[in-house]
C-alpha atoms as a PDB file:
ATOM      1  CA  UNK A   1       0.000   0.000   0.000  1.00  0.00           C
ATOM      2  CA  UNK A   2       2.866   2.215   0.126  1.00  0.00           C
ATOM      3  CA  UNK A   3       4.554   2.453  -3.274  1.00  0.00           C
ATOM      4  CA  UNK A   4       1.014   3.386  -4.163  1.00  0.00           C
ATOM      5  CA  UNK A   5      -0.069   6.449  -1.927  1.00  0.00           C
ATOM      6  CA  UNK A   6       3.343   7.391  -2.504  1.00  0.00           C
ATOM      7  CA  UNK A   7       2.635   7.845  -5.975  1.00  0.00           C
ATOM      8  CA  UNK A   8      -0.449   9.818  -5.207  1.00  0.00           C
ATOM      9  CA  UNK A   9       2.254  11.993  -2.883  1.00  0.00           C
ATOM     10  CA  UNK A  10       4.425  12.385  -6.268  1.00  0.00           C
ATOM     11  CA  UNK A  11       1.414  13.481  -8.187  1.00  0.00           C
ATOM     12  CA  UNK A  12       0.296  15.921  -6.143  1.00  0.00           C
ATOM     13  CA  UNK A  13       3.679  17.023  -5.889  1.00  0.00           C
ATOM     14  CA  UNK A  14       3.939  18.052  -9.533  1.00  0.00           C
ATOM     15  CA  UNK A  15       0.645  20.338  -9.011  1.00  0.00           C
ATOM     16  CA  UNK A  16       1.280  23.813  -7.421  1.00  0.00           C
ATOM     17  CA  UNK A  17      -0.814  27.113  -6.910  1.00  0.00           C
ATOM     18  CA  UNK A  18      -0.678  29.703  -4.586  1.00  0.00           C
ATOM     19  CA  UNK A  19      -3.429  31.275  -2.549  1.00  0.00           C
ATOM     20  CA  UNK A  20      -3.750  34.456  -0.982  1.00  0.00           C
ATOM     21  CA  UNK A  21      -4.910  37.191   1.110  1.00  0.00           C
ATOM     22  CA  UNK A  22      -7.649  39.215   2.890  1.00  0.00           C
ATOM     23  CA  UNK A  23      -8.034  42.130   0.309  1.00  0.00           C
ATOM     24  CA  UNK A  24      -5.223  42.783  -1.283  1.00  0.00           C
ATOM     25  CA  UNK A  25      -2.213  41.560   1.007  1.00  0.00           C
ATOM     26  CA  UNK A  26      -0.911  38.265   1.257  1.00  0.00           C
ATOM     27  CA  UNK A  27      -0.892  36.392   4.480  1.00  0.00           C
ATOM     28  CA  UNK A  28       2.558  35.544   6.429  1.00  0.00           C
ATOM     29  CA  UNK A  29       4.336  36.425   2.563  1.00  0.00           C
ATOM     30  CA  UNK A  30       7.838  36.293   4.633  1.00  0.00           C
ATOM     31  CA  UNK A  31       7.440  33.023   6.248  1.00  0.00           C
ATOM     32  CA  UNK A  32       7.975  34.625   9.794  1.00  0.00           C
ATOM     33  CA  UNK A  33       5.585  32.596  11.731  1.00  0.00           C
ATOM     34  CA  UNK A  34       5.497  29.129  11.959  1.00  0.00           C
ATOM     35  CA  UNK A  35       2.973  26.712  13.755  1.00  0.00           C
ATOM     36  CA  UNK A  36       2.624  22.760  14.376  1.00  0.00           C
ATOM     37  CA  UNK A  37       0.058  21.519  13.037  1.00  0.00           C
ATOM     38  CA  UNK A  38      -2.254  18.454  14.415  1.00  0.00           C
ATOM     39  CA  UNK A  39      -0.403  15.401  13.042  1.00  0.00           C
ATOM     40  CA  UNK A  40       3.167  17.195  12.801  1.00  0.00           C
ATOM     41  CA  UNK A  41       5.980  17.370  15.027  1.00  0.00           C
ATOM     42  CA  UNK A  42       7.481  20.134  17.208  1.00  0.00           C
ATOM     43  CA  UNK A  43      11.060  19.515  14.114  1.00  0.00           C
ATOM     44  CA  UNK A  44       8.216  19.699  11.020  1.00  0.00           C
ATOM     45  CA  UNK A  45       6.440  22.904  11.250  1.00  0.00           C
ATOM     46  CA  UNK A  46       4.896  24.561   9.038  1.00  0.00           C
ATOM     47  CA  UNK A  47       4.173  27.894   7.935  1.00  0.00           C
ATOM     48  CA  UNK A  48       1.223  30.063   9.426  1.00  0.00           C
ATOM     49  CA  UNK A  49      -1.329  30.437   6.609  1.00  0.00           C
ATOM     50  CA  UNK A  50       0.409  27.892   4.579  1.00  0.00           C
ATOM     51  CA  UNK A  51       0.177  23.769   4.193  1.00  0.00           C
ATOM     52  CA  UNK A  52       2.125  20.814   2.804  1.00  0.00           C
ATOM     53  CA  UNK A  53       1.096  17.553   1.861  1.00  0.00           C
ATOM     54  CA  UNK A  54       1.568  16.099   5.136  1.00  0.00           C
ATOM     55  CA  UNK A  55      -1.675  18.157   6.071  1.00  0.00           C
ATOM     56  CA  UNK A  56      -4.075  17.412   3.092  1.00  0.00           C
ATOM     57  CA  UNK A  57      -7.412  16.669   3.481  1.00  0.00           C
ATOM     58  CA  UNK A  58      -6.959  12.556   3.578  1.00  0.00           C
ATOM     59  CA  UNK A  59      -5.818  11.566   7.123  1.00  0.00           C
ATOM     60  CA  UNK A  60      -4.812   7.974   5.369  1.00  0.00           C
ATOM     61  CA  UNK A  61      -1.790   9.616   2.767  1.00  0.00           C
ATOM     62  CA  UNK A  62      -0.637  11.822   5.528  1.00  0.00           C
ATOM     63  CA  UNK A  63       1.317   9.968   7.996  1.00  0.00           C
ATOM     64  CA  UNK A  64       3.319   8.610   4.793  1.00  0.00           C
ATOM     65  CA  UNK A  65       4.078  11.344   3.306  1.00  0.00           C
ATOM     66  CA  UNK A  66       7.885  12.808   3.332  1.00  0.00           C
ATOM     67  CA  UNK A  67       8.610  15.772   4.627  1.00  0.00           C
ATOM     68  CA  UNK A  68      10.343  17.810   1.925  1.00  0.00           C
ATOM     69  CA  UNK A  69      10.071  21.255   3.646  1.00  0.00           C
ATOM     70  CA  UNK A  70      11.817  23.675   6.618  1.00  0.00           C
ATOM     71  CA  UNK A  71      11.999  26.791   8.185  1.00  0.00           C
ATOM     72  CA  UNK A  72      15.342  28.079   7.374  1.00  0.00           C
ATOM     73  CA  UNK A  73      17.133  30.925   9.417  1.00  0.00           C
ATOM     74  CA  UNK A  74      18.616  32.210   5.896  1.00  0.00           C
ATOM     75  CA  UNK A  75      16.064  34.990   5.144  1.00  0.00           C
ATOM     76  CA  UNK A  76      16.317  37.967   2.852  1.00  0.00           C
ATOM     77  CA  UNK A  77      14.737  39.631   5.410  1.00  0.00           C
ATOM     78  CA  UNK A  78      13.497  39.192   8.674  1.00  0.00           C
ATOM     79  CA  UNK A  79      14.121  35.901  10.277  1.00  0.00           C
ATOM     80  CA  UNK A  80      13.405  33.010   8.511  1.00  0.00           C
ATOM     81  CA  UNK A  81      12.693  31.755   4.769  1.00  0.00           C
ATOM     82  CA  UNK A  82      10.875  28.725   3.442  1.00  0.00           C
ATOM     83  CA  UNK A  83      13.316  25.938   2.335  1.00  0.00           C
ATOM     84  CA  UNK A  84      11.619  23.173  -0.134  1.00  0.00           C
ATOM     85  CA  UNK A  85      14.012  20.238  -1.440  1.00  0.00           C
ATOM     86  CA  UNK A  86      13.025  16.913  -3.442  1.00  0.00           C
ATOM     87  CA  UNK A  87      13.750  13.637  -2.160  1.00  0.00           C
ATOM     88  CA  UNK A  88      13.658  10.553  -3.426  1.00  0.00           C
ATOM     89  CA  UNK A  89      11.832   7.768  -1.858  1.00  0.00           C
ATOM     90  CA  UNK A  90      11.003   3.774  -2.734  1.00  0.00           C
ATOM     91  CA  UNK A  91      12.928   4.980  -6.027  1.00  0.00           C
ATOM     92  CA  UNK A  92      10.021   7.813  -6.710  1.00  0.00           C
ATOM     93  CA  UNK A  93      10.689  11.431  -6.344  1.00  0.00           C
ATOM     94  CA  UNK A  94       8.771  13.875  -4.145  1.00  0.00           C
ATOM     95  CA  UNK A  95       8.639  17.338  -5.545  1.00  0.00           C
ATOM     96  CA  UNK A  96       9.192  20.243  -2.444  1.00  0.00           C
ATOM     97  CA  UNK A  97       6.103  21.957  -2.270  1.00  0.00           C
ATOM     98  CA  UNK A  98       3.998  24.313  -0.329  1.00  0.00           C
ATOM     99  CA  UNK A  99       0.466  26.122  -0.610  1.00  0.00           C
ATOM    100  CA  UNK A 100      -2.136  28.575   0.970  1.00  0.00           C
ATOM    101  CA  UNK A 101      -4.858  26.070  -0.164  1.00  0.00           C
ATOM    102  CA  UNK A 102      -4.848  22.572   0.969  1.00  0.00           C
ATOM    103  CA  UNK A 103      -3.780  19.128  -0.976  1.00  0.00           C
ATOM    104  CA  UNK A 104      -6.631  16.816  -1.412  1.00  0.00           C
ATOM    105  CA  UNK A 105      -5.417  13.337  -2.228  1.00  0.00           C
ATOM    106  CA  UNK A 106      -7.475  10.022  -3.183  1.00  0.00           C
ATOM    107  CA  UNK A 107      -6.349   6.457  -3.864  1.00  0.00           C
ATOM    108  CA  UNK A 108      -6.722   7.639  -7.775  1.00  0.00           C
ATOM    109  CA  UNK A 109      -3.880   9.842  -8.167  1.00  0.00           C
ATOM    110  CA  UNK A 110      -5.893  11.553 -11.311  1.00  0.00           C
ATOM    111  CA  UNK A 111      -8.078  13.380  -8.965  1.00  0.00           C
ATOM    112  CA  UNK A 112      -5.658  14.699  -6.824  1.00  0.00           C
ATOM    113  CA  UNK A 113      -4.976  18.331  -6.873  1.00  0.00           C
ATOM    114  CA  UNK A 114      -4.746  21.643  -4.432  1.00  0.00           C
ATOM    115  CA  UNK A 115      -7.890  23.670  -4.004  1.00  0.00           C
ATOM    116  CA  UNK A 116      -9.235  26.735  -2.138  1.00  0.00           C
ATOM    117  CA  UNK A 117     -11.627  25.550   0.516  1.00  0.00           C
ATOM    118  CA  UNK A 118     -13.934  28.866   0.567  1.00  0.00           C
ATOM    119  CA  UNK A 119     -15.834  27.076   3.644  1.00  0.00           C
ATOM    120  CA  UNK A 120     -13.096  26.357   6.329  1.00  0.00           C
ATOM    121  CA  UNK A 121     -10.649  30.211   6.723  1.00  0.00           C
ATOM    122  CA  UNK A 122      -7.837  27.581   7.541  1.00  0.00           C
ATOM    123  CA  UNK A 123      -7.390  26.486   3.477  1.00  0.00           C
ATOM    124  CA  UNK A 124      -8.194  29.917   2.131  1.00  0.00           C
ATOM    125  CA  UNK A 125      -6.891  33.023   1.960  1.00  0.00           C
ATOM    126  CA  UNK A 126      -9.378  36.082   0.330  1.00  0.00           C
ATOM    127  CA  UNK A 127      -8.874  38.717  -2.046  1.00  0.00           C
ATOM    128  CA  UNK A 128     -10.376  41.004  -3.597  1.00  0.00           C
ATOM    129  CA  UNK A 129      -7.942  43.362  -5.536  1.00  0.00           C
ATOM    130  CA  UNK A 130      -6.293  42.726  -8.997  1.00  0.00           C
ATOM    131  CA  UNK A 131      -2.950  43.324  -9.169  1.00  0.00           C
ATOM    132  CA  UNK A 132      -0.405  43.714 -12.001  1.00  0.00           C
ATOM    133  CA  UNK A 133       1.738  40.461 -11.225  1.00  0.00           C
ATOM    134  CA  UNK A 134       3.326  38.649  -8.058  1.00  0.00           C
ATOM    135  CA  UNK A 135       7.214  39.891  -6.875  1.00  0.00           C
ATOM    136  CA  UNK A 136       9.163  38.003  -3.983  1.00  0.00           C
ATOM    137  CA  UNK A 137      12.899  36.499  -3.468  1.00  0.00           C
ATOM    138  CA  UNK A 138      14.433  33.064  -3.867  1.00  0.00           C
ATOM    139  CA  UNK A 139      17.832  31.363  -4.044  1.00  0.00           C
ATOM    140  CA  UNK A 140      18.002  27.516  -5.681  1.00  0.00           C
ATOM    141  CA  UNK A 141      19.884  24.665  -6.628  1.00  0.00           C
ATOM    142  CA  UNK A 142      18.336  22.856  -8.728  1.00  0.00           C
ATOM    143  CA  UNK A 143      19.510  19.267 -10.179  1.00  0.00           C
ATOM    144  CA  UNK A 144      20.765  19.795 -13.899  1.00  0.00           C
ATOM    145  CA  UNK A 145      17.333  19.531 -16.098  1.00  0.00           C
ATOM    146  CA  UNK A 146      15.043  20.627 -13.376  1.00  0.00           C
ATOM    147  CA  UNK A 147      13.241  23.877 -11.744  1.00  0.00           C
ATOM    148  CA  UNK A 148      11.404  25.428  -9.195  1.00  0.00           C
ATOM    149  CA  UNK A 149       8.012  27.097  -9.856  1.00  0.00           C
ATOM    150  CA  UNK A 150       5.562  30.050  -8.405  1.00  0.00           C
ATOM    151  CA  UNK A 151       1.927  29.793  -9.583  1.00  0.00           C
ATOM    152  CA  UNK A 152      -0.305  32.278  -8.611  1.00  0.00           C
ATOM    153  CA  UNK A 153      -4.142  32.319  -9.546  1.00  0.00           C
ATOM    154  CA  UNK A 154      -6.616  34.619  -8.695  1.00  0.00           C
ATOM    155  CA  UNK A 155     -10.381  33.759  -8.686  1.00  0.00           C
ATOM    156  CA  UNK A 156     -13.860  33.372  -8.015  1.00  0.00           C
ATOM    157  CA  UNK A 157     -15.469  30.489  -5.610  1.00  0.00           C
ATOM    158  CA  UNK A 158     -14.102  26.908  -5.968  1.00  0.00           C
ATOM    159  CA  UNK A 159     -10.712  26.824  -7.881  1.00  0.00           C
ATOM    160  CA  UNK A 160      -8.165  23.767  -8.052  1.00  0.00           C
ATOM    161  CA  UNK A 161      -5.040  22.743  -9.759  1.00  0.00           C
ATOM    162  CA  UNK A 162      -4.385  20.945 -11.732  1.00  0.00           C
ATOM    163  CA  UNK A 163      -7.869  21.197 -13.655  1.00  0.00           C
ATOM    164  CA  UNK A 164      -9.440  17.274 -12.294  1.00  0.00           C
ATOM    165  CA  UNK A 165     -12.455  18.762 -13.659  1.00  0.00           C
ATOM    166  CA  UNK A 166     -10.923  20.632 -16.921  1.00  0.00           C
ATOM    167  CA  UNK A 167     -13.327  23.510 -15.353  1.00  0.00           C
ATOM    168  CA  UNK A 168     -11.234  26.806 -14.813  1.00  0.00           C
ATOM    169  CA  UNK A 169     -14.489  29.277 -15.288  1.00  0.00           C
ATOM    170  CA  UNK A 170     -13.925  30.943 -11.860  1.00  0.00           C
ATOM    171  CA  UNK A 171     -10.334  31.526 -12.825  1.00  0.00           C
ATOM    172  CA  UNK A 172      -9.890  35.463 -12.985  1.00  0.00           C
ATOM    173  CA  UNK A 173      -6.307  35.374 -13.644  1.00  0.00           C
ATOM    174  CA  UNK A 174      -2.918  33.401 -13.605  1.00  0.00           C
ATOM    175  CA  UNK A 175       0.633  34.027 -12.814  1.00  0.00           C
ATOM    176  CA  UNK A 176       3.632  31.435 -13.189  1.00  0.00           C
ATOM    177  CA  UNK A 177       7.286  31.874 -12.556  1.00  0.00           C
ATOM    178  CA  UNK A 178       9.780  29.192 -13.198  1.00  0.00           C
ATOM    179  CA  UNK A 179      13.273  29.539 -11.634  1.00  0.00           C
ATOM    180  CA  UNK A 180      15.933  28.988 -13.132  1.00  0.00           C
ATOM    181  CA  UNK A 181      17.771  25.985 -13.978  1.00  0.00           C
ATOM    182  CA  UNK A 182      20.976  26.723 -12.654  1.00  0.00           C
ATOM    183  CA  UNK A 183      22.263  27.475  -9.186  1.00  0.00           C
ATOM    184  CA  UNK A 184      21.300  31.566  -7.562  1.00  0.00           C
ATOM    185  CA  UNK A 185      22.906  31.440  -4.615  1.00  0.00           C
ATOM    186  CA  UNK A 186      22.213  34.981  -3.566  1.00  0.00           C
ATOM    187  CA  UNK A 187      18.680  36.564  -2.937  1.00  0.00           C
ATOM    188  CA  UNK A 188      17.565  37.246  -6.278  1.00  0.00           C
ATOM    189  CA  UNK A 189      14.169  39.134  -6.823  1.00  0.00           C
ATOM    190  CA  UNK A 190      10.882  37.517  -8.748  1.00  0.00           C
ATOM    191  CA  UNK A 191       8.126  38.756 -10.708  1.00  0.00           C
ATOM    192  CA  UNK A 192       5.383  37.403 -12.723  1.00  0.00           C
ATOM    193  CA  UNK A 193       2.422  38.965 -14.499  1.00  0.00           C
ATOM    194  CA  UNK A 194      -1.245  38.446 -13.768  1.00  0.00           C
ATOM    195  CA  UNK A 195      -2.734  37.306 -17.125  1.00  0.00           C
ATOM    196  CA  UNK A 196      -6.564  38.163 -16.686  1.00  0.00           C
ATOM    197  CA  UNK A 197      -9.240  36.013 -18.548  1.00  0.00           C
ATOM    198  CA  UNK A 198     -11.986  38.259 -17.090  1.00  0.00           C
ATOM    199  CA  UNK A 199     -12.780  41.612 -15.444  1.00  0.00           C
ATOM    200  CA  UNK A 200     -14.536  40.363 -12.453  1.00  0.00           C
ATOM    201  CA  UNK A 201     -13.604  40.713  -9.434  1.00  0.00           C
ATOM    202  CA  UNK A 202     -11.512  38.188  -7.279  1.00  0.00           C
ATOM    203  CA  UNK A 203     -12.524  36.436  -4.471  1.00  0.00           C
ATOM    204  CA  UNK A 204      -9.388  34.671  -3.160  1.00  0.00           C
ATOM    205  CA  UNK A 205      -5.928  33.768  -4.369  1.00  0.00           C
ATOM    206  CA  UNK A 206      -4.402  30.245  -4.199  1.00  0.00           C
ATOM    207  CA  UNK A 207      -0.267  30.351  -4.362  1.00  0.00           C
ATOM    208  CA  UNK A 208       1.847  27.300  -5.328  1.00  0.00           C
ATOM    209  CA  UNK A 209       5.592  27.309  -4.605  1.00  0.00           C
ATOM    210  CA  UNK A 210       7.852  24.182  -5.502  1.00  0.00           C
ATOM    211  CA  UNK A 211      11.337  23.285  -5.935  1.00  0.00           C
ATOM    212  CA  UNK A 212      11.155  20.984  -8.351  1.00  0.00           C
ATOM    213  CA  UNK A 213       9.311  20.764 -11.822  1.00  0.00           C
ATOM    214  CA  UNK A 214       6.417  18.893 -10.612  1.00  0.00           C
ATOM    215  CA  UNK A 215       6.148  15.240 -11.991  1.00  0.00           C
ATOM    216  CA  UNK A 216       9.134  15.472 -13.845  1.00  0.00           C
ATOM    217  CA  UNK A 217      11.279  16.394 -10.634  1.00  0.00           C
ATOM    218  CA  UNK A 218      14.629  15.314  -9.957  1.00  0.00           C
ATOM    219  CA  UNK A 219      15.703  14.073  -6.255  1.00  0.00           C
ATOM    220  CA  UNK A 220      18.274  16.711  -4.817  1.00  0.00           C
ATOM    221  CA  UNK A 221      16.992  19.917  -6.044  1.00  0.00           C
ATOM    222  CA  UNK A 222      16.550  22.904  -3.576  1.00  0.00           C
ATOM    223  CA  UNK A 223      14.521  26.251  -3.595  1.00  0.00           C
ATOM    224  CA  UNK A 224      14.436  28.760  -1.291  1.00  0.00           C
ATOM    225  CA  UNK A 225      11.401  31.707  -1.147  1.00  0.00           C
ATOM    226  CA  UNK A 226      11.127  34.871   0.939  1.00  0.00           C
ATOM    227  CA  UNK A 227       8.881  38.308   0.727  1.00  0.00           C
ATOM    228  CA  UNK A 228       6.146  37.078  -1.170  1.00  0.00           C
ATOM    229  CA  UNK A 229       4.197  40.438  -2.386  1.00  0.00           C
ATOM    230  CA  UNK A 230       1.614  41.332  -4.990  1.00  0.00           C
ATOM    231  CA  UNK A 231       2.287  45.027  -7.266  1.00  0.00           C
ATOM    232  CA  UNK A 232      -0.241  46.785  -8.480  1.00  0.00           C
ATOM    233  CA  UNK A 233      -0.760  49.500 -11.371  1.00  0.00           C
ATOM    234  CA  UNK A 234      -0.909  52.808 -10.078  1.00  0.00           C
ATOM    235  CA  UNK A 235      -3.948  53.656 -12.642  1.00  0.00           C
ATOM    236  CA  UNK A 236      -4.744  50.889 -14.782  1.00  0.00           C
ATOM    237  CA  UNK A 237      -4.474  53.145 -17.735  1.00  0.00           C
ATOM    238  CA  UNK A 238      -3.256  51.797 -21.041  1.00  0.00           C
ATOM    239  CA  UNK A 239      -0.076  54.145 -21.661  1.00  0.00           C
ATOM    240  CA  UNK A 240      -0.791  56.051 -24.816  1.00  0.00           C
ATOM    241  CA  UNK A 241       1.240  59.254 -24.599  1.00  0.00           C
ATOM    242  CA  UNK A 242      -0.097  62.327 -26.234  1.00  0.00           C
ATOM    243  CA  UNK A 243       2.801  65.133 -25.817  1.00  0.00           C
ATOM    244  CA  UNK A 244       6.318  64.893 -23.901  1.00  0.00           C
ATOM    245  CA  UNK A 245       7.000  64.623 -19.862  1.00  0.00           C
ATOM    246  CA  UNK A 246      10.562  65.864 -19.035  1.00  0.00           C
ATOM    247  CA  UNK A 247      12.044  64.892 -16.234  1.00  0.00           C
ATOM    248  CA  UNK A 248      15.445  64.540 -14.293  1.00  0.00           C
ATOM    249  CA  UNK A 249      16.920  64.401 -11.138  1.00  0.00           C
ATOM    250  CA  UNK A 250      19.464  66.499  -9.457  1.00  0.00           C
ATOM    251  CA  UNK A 251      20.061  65.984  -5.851  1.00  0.00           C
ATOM    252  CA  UNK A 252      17.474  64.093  -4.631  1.00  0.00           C
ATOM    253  CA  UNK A 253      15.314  66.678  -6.226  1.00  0.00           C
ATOM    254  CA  UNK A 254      12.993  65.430  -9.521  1.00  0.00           C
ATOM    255  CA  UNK A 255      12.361  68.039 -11.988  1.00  0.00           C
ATOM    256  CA  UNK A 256       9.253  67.804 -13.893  1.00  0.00           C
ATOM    257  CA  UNK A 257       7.553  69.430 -16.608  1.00  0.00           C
ATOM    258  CA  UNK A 258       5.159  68.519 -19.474  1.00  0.00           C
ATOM    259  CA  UNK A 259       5.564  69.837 -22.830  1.00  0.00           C
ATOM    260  CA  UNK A 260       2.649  69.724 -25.333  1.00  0.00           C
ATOM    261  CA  UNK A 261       0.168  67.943 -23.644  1.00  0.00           C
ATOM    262  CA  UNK A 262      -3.719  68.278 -24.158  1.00  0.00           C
ATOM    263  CA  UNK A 263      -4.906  71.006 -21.996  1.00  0.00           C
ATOM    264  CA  UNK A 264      -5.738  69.819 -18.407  1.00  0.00           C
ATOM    265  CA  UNK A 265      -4.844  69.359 -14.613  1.00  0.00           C
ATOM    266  CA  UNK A 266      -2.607  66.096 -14.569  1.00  0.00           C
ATOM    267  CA  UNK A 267      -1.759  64.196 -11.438  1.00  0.00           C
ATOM    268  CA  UNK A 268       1.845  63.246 -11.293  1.00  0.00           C
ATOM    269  CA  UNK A 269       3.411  60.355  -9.473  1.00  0.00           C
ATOM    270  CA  UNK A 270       6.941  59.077  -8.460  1.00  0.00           C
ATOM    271  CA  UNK A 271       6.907  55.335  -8.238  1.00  0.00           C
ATOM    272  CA  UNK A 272       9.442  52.696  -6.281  1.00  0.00           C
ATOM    273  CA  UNK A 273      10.235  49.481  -8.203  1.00  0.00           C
ATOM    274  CA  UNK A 274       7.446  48.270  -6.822  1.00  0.00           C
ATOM    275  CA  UNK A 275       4.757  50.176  -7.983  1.00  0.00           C
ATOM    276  CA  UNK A 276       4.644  51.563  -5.009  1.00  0.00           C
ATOM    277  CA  UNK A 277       3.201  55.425  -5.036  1.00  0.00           C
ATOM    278  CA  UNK A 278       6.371  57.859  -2.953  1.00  0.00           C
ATOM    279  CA  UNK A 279       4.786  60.831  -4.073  1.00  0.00           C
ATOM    280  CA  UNK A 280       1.811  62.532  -5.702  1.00  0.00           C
ATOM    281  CA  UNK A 281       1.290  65.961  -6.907  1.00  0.00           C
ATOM    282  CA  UNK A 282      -1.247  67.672  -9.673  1.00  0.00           C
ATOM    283  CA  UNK A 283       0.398  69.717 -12.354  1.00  0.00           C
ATOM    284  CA  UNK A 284      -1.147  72.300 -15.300  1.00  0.00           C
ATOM    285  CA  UNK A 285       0.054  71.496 -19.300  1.00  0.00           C
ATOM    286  CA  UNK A 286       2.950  73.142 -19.624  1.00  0.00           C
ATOM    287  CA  UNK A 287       4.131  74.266 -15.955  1.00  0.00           C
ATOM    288  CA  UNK A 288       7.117  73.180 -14.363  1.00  0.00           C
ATOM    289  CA  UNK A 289       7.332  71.958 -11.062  1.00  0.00           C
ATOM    290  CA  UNK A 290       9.957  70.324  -8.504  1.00  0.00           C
ATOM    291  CA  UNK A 291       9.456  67.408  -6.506  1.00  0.00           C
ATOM    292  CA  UNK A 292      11.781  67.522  -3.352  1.00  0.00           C
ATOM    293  CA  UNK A 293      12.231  63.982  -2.339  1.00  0.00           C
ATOM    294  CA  UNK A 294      14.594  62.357   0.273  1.00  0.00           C
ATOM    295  CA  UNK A 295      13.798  59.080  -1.727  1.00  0.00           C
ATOM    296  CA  UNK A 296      17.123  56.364  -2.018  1.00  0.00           C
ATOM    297  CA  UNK A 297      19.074  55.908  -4.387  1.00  0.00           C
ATOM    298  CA  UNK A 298      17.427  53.683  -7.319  1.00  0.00           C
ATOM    299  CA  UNK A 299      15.265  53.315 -10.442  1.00  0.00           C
ATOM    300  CA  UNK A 300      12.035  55.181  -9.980  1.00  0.00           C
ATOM    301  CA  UNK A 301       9.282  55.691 -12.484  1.00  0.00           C
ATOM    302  CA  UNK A 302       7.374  59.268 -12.862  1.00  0.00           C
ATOM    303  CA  UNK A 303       3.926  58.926 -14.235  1.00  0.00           C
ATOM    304  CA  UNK A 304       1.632  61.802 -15.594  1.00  0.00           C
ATOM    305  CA  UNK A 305      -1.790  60.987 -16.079  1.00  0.00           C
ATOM    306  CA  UNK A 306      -4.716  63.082 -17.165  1.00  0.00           C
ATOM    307  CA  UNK A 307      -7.779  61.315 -18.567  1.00  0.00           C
ATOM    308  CA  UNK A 308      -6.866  58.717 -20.974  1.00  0.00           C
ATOM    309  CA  UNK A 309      -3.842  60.448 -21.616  1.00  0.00           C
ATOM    310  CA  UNK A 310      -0.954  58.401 -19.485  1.00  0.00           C
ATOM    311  CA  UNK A 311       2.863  59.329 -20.309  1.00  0.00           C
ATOM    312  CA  UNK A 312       5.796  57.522 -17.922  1.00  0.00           C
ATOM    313  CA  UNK A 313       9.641  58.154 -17.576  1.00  0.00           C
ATOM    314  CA  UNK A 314      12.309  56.394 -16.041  1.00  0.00           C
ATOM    315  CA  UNK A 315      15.054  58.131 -14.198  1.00  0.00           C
ATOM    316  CA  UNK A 316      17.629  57.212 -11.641  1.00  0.00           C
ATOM    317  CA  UNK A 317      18.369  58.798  -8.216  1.00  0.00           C
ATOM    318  CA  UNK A 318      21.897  58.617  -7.069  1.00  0.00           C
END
């Protein structure tokens, strides 16, 4: 009976998503707290928020399956990171994996998947936003031939991957990041669009992160994840610039001014890598204004919008 529910464990293994957060931040993204679960020991804990397959929703499966997971006290920030690594057992490999939804698992290995469970808040994380993609941090080192993976899908209801029931009409929107092949053995930021299939509004997020490319894993490869956030548009206005924005900065101060533009009051923005808004200020066609910042050196972006009118510049503080 082993070899078999082991090969459910691989299965399941080689399906990843990642769920998310109350409105539109996700829940314990940097791995800080940690909890012990009913069934798990006081050396296999697992993230708040957050499950393995040692926690799915068939009591049978669990007490055999490996643990392929651990807190690690490398972090990019803060304390501790998630640490996923595949192992190989009876001769089968066991992708390192990790969700916000729960694993469901059944002696048919084609209808196991991971799934938002909108009923119980322990399997589910809600949100309602819809961001531009999904940023974070990871280090790996992967086997030769093999990969980590993010998935990230935002949605309505009942959701699940993979599709048992080829049914993905709740699905709002997917991101997927695959690491890459070859050892990063520094920090080494993440992001991955949202690609919407609908302008509804979502519900909840499910987040899959693995170390290995799911079925197709190889024993031995590691992955390491950290800082898990979502970036949003400031606007969500197509850019389609109608005149000229000039813009520079000298000291810490950003000079702007916009040349030729439709007549109008336009509110002007200074962005962090993130998307993040620093700074926000309205400005008439053709005046020139100064934007005293005490922002850190970096790539910022500076964004002048005005009805459908949207025109964006890069510059560099030093």
């Amino acid at each position: 009976m082993k070899k078999p529910l082991l090969l459910i464990i691989v299965f399941l293994f080689g399906t990843f998503s990642v769920f998310a957060q109350t409105a539109d931040t996700l829940e314990n993204p940097g791995f800080e707290r940690w909890e012990v679960p009913i069934g798990l020991s006081d050396n296999n804990p697992e993230p708040v928020n957050w499950s393995g397959i040692k926690t799915s929703d068939n009591s049978s499966v669990n007490p055999l399956a490996p643990v392929n997971w651990a807190r690690c006290d490398t972090a990019h920030s803060g304390k501790y990171s998630l640490k996923l690594f595949n192992i190989s057992s009876l001769g089968l490999v066991a992708t390192g994996t990790m969700s916000n939804g729960r694993y469901h698992t059944e002696v048919s290995n084609t209808k196991s998947y991971v799934y938002t469970d909108t009923a119980n808040a322990l399997w589910h994380t809600r949100f309602t936003a819809r961001p531009d993609s999904i940023v974070g941090w990871f280090m790996c080192k992967p086997v030769k031939g093999d990969h980590g993976n993010v998935l990230a899908i935002l949605h309505t209801g009942f959701a699940e991957t993979p599709l048992v029931n080829a049914d993905s009409s709740t699905w709002i929107a997917k991101a997927s990041f695959d690491l890459p092949d070859t050892e990063v053995a520094e920090w080494t930021r993440f992001s991955a669009p949202f690609k919407y299939y609908s302008d509804k509004t979502p519900e909840f997020i499910l987040i899959v992160l693995t170390s290995g490319n799911g079925a197709d894993a190889l024993a031995g490869s590691v992955a390491y994840f950290d800082d898990l956030d979502v970036v949003f548009n400031s606007t969500g206005i197509p850019v389609h610039p109608k005149g000229d924005l000039r813009v520079y900065a000298y000291k810490k101060e950003i000079h702007v001014q916009l040349d030729q533009v439709p007549p109008g009051l336009y509110t002007v923005r200074v962005l962090n890598i993130l998307g993040r808004v620093e700074y926000s200020i309205k400005i008439q066609n053709g005046e020139k204004k100064i934007i005293h910042t005490n922002l850190p050196a970096g790539i910022y972006l500076v964004q002048a919008v005005q009805g459908n009118n949207n025109i964006v510049k890069k510059i560099m503080i030093r």
